[in-house]
N, C-alpha and C. Protein backbone atom coordinates (compact mmCIF):
# COMPACT_ATOMS: atom_id res chain seq x y z
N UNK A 1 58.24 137.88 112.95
CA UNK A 1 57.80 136.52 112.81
C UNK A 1 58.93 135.57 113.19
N UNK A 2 60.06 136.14 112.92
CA UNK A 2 61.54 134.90 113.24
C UNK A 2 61.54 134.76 114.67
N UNK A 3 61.54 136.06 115.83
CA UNK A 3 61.75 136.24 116.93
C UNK A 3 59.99 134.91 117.28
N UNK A 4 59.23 135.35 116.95
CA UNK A 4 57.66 134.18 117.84
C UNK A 4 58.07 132.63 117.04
N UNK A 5 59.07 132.22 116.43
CA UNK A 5 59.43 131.34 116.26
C UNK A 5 60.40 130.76 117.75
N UNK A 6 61.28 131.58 117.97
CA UNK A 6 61.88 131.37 118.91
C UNK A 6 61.72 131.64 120.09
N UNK A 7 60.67 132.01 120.54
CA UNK A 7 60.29 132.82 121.65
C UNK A 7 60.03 131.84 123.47
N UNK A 8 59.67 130.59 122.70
CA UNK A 8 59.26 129.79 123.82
C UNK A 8 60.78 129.32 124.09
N UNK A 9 61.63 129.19 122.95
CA UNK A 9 63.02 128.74 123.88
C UNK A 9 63.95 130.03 124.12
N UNK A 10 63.68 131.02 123.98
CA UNK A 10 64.57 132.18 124.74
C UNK A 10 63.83 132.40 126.04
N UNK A 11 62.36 132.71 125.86
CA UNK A 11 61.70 133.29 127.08
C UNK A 11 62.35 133.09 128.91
N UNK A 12 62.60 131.39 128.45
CA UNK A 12 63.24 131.16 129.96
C UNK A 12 64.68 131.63 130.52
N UNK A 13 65.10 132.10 129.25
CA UNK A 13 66.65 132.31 129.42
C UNK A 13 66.56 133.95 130.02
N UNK A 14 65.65 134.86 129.39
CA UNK A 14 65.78 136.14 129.60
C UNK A 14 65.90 136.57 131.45
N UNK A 15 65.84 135.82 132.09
CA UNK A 15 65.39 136.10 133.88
C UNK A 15 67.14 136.18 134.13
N UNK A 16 67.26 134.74 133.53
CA UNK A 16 68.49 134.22 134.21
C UNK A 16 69.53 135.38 133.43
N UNK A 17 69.67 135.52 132.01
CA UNK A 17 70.36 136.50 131.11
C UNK A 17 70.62 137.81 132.39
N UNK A 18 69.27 138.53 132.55
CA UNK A 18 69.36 139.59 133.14
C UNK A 18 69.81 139.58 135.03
N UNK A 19 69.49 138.48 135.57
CA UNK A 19 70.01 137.97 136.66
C UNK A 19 72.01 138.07 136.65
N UNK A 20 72.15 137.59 135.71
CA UNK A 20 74.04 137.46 135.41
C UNK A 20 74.27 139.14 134.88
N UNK A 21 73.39 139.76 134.70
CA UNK A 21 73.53 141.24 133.52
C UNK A 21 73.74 142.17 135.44
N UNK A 22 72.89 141.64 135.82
CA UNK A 22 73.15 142.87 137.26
C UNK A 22 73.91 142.72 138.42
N UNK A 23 74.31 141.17 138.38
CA UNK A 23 75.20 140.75 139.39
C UNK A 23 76.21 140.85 138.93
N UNK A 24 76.89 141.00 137.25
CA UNK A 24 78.12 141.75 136.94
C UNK A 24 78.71 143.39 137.34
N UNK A 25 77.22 144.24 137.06
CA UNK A 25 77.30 145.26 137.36
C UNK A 25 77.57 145.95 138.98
N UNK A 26 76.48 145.11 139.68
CA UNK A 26 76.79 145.02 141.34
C UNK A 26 78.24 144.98 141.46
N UNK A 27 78.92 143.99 141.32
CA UNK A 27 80.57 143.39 141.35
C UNK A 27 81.10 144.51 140.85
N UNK A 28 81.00 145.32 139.88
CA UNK A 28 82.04 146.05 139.17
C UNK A 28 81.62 147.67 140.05
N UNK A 29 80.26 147.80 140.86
CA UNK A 29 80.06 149.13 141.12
C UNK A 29 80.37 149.01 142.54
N UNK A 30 80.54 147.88 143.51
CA UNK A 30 80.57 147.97 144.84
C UNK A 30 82.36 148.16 145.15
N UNK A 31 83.58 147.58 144.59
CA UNK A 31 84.80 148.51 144.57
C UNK A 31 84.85 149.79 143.86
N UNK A 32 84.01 150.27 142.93
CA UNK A 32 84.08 151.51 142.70
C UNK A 32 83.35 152.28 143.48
N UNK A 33 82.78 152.31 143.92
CA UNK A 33 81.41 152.80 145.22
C UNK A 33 82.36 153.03 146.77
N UNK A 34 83.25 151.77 146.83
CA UNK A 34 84.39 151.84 148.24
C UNK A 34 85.83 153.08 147.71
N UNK A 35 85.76 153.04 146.61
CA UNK A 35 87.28 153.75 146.30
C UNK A 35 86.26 155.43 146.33
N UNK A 36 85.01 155.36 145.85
CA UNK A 36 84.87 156.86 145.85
C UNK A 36 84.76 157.32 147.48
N UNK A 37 84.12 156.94 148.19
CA UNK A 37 84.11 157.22 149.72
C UNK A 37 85.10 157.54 149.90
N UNK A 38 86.06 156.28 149.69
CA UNK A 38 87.09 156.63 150.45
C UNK A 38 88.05 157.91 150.20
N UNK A 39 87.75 158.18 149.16
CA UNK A 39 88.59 159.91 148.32
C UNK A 39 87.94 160.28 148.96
N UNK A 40 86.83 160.81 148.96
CA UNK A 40 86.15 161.60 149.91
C UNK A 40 86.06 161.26 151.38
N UNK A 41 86.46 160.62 151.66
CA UNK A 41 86.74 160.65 153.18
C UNK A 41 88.02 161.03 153.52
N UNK A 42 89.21 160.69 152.75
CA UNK A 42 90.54 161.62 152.83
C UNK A 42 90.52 163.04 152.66
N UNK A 43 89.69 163.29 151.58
CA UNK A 43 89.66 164.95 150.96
C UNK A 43 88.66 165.62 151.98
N UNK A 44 88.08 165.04 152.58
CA UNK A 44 87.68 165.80 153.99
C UNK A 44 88.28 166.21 154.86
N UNK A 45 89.09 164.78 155.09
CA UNK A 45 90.11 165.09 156.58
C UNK A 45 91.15 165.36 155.95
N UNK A 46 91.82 166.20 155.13
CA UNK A 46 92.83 166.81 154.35
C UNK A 46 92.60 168.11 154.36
N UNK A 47 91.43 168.42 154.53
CA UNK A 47 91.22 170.06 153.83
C UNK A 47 90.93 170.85 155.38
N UNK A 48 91.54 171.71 155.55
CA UNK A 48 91.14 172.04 157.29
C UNK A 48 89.80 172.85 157.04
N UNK A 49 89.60 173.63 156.02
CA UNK A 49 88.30 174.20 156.40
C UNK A 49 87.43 172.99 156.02
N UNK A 50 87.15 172.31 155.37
CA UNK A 50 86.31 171.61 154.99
C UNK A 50 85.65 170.50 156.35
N UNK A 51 87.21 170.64 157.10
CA UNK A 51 86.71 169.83 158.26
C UNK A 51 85.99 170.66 159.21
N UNK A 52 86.45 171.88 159.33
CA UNK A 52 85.81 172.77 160.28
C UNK A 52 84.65 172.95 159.97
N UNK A 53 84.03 173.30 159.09
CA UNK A 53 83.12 173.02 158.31
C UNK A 53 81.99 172.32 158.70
N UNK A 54 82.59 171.14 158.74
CA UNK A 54 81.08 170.29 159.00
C UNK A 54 81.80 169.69 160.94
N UNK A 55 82.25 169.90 161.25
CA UNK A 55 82.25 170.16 162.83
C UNK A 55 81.13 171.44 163.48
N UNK A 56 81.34 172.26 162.95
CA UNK A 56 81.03 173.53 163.35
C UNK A 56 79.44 172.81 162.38
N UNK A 57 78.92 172.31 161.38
CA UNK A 57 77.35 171.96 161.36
C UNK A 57 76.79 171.04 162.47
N UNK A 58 77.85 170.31 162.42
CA UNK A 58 77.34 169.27 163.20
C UNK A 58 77.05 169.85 164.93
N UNK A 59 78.10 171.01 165.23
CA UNK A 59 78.14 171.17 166.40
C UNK A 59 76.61 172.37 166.65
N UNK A 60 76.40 172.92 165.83
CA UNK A 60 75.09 173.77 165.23
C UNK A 60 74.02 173.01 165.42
N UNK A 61 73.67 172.10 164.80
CA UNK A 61 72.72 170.36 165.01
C UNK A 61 72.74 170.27 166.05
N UNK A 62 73.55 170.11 167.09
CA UNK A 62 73.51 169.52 168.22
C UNK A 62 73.15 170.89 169.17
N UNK A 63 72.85 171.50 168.57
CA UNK A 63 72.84 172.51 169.79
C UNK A 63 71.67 173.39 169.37
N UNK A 64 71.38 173.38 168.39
CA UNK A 64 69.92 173.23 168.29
C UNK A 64 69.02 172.54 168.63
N UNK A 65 69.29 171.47 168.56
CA UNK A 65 68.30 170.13 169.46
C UNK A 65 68.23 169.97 170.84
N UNK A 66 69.68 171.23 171.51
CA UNK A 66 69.82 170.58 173.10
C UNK A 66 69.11 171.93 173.45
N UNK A 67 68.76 172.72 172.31
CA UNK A 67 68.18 174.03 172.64
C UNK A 67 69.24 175.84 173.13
N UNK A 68 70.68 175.24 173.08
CA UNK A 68 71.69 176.43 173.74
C UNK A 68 72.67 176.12 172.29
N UNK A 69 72.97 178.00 171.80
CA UNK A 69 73.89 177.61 171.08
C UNK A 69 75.49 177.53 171.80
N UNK A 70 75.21 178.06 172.86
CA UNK A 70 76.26 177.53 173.81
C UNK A 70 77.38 176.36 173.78
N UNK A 71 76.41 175.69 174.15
CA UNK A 71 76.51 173.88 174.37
C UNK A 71 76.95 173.51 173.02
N UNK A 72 76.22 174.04 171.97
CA UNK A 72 76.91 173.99 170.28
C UNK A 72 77.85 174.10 169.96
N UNK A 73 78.22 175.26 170.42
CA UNK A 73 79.77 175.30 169.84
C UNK A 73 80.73 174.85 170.87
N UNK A 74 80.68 174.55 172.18
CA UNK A 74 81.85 173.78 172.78
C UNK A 74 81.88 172.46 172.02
N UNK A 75 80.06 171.80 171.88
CA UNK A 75 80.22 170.62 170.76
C UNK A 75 81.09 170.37 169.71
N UNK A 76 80.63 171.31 169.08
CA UNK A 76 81.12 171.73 167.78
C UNK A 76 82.87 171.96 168.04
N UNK A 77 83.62 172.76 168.94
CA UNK A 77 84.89 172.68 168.99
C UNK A 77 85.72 171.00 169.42
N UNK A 78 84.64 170.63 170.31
CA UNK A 78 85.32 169.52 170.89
C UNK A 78 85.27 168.50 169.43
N UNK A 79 84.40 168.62 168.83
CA UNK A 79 84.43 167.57 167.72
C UNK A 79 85.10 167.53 166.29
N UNK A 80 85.41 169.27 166.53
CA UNK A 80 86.91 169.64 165.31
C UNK A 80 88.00 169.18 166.13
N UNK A 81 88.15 169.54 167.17
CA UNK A 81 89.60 168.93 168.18
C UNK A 81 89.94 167.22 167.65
N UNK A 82 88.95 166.41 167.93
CA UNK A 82 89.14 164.80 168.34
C UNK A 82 89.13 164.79 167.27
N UNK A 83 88.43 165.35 165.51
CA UNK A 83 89.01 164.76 164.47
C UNK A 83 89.71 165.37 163.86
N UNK A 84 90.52 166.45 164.21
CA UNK A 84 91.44 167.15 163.57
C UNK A 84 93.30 165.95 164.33
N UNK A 85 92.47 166.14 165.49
CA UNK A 85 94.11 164.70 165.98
C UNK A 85 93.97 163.33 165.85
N UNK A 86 92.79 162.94 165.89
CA UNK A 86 92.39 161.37 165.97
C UNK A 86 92.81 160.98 164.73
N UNK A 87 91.60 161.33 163.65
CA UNK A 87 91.17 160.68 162.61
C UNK A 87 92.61 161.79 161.48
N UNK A 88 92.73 162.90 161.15
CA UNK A 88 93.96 163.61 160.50
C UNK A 88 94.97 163.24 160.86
N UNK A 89 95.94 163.59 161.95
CA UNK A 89 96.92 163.33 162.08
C UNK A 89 96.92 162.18 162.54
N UNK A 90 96.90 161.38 163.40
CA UNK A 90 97.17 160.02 163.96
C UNK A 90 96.81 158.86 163.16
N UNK A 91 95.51 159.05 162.72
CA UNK A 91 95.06 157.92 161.51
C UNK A 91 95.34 158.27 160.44
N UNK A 92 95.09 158.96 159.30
CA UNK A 92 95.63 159.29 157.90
C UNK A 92 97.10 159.87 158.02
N UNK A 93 97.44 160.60 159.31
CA UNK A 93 99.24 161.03 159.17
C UNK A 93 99.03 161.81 158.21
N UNK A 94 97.78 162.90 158.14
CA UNK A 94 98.21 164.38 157.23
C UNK A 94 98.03 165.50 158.03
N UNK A 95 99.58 165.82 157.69
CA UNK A 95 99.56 166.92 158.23
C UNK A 95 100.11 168.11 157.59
N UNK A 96 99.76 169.04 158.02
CA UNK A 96 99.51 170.73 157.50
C UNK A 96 100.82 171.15 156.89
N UNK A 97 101.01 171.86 156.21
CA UNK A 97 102.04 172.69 155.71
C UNK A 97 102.83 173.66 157.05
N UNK A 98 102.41 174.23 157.73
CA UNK A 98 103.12 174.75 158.33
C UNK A 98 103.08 174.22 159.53
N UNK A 99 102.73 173.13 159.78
CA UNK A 99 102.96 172.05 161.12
C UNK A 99 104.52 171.64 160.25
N UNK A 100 104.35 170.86 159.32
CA UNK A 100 105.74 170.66 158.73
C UNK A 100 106.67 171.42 158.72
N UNK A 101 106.61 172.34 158.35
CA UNK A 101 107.41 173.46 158.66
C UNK A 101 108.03 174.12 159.77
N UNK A 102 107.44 173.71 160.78
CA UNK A 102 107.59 174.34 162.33
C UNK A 102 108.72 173.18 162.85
N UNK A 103 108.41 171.53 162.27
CA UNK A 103 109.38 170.95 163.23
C UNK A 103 110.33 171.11 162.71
């Protein structure tokens, strides 16, 4: 009975209440949402099988669709090559234990 006392002057507030309730949450989940990618986009190109991995799917995909598993796996090698130097070593600058070791 206390709350239908008050009901006609909260009612209008509840839109706007919950309007400020999800645009806090948005704000607080879209830098946490960028920092998780981005771990996982390092811990990809960090881990050599993990990269081979999904080169060698992706190069599988593609070579299923072009119909030769042939054509797949040169795919598939050429596309562990360009991100094993591009995006690993040249862009993130990680490199292997026994690359370190060798110079």
């Amino acid at each position: 009975m206390f709350l239908l006392l008050f009901a006609p002057a909260i009612t209008p507030l509840v839109p706007i209440i919950a309007i400020v309730v999800i645009i806090g949450k948005v704000i607080y989940f879209i830098p946490t949402f960028c920092r998780m990618v981005w771990r996982v986009f390092k811990l990809i190109h960090s881990d050599m099988r993990v990269l081979c991995m999904t080169d060698a799917a992706l190069g599988a995909l593609a070579g299923y669709y072009l119909g030769s598993a042939l054509i797949g796996g040169f795919i598939g090698a050429g596309l562990g090559w360009v991100n094993y130097q591009l995006v690993s070593v040249r862009w993130l600058k990680l490199v292997s234990v026994q690359m370190q070791q060798e110079e």
